[in-house]
N, C-alpha and C. Protein backbone atom coordinates (compact mmCIF):
# COMPACT_ATOMS: atom_id res chain seq x y z
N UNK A 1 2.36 25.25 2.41
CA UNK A 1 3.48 24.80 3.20
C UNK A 1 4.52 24.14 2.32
N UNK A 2 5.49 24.30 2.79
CA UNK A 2 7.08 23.91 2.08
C UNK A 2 6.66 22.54 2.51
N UNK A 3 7.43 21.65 1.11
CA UNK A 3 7.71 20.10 1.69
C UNK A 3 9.17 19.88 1.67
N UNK A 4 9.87 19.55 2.30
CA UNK A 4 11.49 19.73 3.01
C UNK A 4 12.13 18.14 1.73
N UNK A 5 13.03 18.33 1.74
CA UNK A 5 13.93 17.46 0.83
C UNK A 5 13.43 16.13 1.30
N UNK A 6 13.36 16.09 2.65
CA UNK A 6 13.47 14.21 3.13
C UNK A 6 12.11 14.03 3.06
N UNK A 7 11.00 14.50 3.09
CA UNK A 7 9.35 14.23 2.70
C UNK A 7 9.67 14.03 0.92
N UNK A 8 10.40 14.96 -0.07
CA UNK A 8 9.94 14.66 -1.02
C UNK A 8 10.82 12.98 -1.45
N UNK A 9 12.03 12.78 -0.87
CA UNK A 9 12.43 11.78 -1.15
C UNK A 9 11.69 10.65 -0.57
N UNK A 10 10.77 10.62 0.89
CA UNK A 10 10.13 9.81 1.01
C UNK A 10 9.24 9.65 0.25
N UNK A 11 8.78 10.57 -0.60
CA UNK A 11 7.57 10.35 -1.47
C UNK A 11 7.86 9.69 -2.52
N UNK A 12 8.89 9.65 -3.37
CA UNK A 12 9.48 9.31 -4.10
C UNK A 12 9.75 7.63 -4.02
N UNK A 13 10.54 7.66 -2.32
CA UNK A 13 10.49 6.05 -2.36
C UNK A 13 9.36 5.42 -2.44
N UNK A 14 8.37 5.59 -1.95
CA UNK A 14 6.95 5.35 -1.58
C UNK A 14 6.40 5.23 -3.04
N UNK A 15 6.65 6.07 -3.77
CA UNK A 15 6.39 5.92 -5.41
C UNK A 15 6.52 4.93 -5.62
N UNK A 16 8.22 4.29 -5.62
CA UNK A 16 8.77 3.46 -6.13
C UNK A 16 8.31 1.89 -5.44
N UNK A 17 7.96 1.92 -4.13
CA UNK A 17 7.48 0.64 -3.96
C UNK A 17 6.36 0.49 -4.13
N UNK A 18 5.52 1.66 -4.07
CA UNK A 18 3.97 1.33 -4.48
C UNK A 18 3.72 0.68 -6.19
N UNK A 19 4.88 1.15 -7.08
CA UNK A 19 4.82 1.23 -8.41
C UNK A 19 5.59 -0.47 -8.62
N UNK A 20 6.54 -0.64 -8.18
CA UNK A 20 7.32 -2.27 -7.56
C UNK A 20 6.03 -3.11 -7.57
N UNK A 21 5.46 -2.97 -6.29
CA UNK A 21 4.30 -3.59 -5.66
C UNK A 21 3.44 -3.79 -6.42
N UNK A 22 2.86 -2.71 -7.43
CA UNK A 22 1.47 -3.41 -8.03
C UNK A 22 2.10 -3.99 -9.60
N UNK A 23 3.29 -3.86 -9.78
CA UNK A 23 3.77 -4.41 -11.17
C UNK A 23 3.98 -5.81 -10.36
N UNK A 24 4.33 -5.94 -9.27
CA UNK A 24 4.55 -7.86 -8.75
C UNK A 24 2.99 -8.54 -8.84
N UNK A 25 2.62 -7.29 -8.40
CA UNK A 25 0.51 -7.74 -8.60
C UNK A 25 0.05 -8.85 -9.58
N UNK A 26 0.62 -7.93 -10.74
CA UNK A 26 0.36 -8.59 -11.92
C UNK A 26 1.24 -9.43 -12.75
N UNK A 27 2.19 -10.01 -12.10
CA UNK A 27 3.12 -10.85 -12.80
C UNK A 27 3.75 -11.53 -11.13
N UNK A 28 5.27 -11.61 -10.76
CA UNK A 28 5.83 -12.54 -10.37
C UNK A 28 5.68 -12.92 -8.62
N UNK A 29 4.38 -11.98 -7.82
CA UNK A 29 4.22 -11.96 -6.85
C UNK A 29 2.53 -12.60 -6.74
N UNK A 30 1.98 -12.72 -8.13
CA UNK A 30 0.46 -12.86 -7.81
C UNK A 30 -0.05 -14.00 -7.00
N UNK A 31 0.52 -15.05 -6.88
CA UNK A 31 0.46 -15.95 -5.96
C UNK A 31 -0.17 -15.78 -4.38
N UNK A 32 1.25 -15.04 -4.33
CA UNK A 32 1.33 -14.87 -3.02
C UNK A 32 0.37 -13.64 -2.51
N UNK A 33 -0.18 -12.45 -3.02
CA UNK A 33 -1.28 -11.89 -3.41
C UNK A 33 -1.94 -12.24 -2.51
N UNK A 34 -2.76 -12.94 -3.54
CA UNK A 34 -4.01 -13.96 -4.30
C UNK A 34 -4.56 -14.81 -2.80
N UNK A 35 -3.52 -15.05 -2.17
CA UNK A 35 -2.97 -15.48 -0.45
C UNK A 35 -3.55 -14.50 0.46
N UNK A 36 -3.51 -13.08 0.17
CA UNK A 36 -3.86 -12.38 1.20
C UNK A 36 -4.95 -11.94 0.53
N UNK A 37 -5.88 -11.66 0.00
CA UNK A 37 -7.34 -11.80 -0.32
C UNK A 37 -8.01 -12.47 0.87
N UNK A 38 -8.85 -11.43 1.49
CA UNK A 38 -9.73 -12.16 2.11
C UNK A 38 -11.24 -13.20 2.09
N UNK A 39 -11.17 -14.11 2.33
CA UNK A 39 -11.97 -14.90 1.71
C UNK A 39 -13.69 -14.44 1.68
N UNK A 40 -13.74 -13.63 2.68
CA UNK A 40 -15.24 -12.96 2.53
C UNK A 40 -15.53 -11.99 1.81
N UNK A 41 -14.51 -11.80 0.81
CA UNK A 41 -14.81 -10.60 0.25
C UNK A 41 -15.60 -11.08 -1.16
N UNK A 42 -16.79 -10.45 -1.55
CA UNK A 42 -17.11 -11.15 -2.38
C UNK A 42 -16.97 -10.57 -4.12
N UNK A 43 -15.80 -10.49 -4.56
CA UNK A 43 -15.35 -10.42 -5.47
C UNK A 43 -14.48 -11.31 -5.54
N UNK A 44 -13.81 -12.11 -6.77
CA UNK A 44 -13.19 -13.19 -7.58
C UNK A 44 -11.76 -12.31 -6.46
N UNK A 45 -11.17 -13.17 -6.13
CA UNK A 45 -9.46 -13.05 -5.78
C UNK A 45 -8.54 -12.55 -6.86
N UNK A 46 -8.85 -13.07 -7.75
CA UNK A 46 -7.41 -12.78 -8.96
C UNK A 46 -8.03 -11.34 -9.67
N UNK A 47 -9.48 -10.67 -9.59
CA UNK A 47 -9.92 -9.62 -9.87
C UNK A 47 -9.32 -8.62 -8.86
N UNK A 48 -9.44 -9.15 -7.78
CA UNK A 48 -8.99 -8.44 -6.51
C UNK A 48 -7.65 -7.77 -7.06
N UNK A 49 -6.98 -9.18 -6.88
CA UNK A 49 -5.35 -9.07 -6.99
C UNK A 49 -4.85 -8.10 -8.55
N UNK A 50 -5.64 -8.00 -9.59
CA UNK A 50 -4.83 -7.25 -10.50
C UNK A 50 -5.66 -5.96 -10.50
N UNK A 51 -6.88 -5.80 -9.97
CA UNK A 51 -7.22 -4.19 -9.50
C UNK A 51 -6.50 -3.43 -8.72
N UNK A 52 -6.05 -4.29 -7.55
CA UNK A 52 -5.22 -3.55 -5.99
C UNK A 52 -4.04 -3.66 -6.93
N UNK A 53 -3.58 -4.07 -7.95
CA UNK A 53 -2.32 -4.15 -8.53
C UNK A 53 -2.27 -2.68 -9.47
N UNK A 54 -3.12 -2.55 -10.19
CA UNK A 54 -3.40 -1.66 -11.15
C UNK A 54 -3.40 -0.35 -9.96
N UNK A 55 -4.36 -0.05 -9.14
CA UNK A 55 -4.37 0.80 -8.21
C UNK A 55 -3.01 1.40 -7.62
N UNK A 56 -2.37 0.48 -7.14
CA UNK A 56 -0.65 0.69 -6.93
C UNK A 56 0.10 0.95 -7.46
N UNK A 57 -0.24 0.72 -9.10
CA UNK A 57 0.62 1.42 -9.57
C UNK A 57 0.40 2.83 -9.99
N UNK A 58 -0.90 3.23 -10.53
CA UNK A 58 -1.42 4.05 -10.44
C UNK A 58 -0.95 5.20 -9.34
N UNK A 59 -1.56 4.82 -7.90
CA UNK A 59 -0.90 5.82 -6.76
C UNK A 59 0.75 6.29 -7.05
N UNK A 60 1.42 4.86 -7.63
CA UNK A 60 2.99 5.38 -6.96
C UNK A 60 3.58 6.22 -8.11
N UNK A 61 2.84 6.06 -9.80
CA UNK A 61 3.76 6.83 -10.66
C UNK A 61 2.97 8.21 -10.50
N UNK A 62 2.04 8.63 -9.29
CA UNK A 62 0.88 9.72 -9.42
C UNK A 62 2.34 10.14 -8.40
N UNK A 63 2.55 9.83 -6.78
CA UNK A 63 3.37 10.07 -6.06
C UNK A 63 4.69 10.38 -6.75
N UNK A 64 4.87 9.96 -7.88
CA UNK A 64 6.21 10.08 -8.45
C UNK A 64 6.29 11.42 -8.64
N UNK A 65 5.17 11.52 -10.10
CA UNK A 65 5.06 12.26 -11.17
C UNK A 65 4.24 13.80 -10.64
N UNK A 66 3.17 13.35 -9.99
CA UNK A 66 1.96 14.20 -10.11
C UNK A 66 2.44 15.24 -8.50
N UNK A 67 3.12 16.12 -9.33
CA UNK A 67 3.88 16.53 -7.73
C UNK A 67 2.68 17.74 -6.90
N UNK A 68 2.14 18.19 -8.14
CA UNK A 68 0.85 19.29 -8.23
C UNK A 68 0.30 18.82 -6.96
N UNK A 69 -0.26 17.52 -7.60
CA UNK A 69 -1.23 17.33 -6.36
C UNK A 69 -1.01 15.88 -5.81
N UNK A 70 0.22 16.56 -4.95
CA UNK A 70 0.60 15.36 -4.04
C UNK A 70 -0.04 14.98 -2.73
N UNK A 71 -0.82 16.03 -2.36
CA UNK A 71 -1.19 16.17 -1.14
C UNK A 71 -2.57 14.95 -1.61
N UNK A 72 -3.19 15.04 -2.63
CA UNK A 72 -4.58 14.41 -2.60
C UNK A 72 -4.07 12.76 -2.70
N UNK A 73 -2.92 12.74 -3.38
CA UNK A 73 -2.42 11.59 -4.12
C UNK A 73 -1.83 11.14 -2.60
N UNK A 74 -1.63 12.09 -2.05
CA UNK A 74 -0.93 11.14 -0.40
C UNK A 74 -1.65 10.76 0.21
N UNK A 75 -3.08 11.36 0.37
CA UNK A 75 -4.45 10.96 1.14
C UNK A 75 -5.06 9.93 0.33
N UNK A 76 -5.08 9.81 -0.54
CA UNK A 76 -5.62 8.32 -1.40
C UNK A 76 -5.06 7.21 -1.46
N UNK A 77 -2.99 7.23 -1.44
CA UNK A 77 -2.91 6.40 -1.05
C UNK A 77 -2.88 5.75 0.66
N UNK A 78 -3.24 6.61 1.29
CA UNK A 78 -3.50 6.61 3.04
C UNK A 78 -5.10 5.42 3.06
N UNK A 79 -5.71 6.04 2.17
CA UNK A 79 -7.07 5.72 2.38
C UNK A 79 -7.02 4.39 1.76
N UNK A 80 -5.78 3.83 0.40
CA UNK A 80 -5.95 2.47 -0.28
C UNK A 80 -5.19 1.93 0.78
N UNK A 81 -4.14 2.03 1.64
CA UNK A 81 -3.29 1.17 2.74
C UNK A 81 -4.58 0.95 3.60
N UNK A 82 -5.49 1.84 4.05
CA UNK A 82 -6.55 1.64 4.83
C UNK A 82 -7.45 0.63 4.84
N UNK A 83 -8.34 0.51 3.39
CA UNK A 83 -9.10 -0.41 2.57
C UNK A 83 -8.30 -1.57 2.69
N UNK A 84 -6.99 -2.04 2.12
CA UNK A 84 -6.21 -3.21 2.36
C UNK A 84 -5.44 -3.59 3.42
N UNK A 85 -5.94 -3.15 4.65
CA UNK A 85 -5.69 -3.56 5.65
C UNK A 85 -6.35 -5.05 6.29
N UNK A 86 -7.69 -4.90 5.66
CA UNK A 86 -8.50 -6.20 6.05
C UNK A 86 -7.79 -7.56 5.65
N UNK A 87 -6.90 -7.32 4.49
CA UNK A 87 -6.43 -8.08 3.74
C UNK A 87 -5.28 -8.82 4.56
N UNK A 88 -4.54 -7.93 5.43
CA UNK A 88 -3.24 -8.30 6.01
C UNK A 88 -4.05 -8.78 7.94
N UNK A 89 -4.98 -8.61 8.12
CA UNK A 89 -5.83 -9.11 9.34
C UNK A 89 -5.94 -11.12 8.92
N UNK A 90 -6.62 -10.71 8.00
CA UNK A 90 -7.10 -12.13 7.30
C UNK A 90 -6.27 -12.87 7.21
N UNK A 91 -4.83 -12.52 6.70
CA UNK A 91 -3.45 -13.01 6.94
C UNK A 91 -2.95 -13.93 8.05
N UNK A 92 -3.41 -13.46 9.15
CA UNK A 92 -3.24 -13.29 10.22
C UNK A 92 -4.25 -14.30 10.98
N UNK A 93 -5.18 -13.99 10.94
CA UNK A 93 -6.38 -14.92 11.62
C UNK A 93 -6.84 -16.38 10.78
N UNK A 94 -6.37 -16.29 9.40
CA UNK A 94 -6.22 -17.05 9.06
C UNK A 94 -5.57 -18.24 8.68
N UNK A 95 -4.07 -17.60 9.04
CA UNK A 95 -3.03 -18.37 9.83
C UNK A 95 -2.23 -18.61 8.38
N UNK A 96 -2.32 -17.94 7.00
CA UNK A 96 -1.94 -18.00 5.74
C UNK A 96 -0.29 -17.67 5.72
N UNK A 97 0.18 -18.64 4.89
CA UNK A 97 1.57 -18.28 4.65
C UNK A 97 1.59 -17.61 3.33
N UNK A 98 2.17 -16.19 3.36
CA UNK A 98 2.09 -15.37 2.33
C UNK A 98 4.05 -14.21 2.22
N UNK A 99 4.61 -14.56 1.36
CA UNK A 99 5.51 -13.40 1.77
C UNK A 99 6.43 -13.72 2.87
N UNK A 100 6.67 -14.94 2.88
CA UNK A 100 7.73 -15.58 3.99
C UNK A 100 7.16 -14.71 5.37
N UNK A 101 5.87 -14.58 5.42
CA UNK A 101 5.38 -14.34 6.86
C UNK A 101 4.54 -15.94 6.64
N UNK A 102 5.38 -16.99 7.51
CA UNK A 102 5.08 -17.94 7.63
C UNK A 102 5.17 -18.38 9.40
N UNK A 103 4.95 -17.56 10.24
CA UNK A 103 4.92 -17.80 11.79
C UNK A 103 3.53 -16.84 12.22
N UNK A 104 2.82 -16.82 13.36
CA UNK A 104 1.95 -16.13 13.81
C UNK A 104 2.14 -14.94 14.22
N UNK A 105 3.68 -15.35 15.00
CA UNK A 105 4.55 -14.04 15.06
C UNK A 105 4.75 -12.91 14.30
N UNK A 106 5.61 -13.45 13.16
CA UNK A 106 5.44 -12.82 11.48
C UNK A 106 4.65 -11.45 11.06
N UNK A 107 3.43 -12.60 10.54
CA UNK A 107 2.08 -12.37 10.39
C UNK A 107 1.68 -10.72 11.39
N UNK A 108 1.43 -11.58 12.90
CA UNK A 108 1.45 -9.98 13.44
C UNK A 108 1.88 -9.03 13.83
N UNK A 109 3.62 -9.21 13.51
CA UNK A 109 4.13 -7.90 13.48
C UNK A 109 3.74 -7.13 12.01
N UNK A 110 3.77 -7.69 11.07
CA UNK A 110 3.27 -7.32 9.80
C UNK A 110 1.86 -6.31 10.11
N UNK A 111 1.37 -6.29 10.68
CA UNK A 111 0.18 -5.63 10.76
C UNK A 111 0.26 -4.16 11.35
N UNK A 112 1.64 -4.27 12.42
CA UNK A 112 2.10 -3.01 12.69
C UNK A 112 2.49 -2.24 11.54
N UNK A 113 3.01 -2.72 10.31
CA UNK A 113 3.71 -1.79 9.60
C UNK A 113 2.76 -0.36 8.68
N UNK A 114 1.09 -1.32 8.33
CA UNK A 114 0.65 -0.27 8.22
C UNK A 114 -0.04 0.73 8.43
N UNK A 115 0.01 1.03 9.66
CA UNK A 115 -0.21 2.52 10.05
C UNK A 115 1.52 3.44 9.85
N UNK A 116 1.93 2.55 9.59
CA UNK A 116 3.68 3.32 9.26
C UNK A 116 3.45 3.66 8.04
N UNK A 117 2.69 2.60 6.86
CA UNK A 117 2.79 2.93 5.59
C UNK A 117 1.92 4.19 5.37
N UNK A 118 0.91 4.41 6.07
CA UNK A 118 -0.53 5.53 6.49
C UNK A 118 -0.18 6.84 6.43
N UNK A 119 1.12 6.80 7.91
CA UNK A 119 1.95 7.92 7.84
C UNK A 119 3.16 8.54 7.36
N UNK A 120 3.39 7.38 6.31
CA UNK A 120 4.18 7.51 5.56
C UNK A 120 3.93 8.33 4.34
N UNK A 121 2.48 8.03 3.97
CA UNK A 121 2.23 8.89 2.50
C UNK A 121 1.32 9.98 2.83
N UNK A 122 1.36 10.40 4.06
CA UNK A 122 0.36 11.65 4.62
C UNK A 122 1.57 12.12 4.78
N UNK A 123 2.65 11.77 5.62
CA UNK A 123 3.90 12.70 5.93
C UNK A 123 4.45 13.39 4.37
N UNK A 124 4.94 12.40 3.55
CA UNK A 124 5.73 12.75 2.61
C UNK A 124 5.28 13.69 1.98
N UNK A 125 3.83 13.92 1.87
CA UNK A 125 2.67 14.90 0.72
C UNK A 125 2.47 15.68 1.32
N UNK A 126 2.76 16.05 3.04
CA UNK A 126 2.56 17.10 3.43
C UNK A 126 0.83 17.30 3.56
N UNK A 127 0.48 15.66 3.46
CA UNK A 127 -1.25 15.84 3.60
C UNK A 127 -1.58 16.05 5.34
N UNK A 128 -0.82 16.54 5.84
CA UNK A 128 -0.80 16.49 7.31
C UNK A 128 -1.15 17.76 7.90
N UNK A 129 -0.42 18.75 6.69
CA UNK A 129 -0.79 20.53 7.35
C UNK A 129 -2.16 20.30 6.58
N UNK A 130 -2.16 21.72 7.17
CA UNK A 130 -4.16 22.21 6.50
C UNK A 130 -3.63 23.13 5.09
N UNK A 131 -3.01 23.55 5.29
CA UNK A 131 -2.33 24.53 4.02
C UNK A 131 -1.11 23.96 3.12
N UNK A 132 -1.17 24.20 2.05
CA UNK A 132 -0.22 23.12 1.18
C UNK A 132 0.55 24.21 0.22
């Protein structure tokens, strides 16, 4: 299946904030991170925070670059928004100020966004048809 101009530019943006995102991982966002780590998880937080960092960037210069196989690279990053979802719950129930989501309100509209981000990198990769 053809991927149409506005999927590949979404993919592209999606690159670019996934690749944004895990470079803040590891330098001027880790803080705030480090914040959404859920506390039951039983790995070190700041291990957390520069793996899911490393990972992100990973996905977004793959989404950039790796156009071959965008479709797998769109389902992996579907499946890492998935895995770090617990992260943005915990946010939430835990009542954490992270990311100027500092209201309850905030917090749970934030939780809507990723199943947007889900179908965002299944749409763009065209991981959606059966044929690619």
């Amino acid at each position: 299946m053809h991927t149409s101009k506005a999927q590949n530019v979404a993919r592209i943006i999606l690159g670019v904030f996934l690749t944004f995102a895990g470079v803040s991982h590891l330098t001027f966002n880790r803080t705030e991170f480090l914040a959404q780590v859920p506390r039951w998880l039983p790995v070190n937080p700041d291990v957390t925070v520069i793996l899911s960092g490393i990972v992100e960037i990973s996905l977004g210069l793959a989404l950039i670059f790796a156009v071959k196989y965008k479709k797998h690279v769109g389902i992996a990053a579907a499946i890492f928004f998935v895995l770090i979802f617990p992260g943005n719950i915990a946010q939430y129930i835990n009542k954490v100020n992270a990311f100027g989501l500092n209201t309850d309100n905030a917090r749970l509209i934030r939780l809507f966004f990723q199943p947007v981000l889900i179908l965002w990198a299944l749409w763009s990769t065209n991981a959606l048809k059966k044929k690619n």
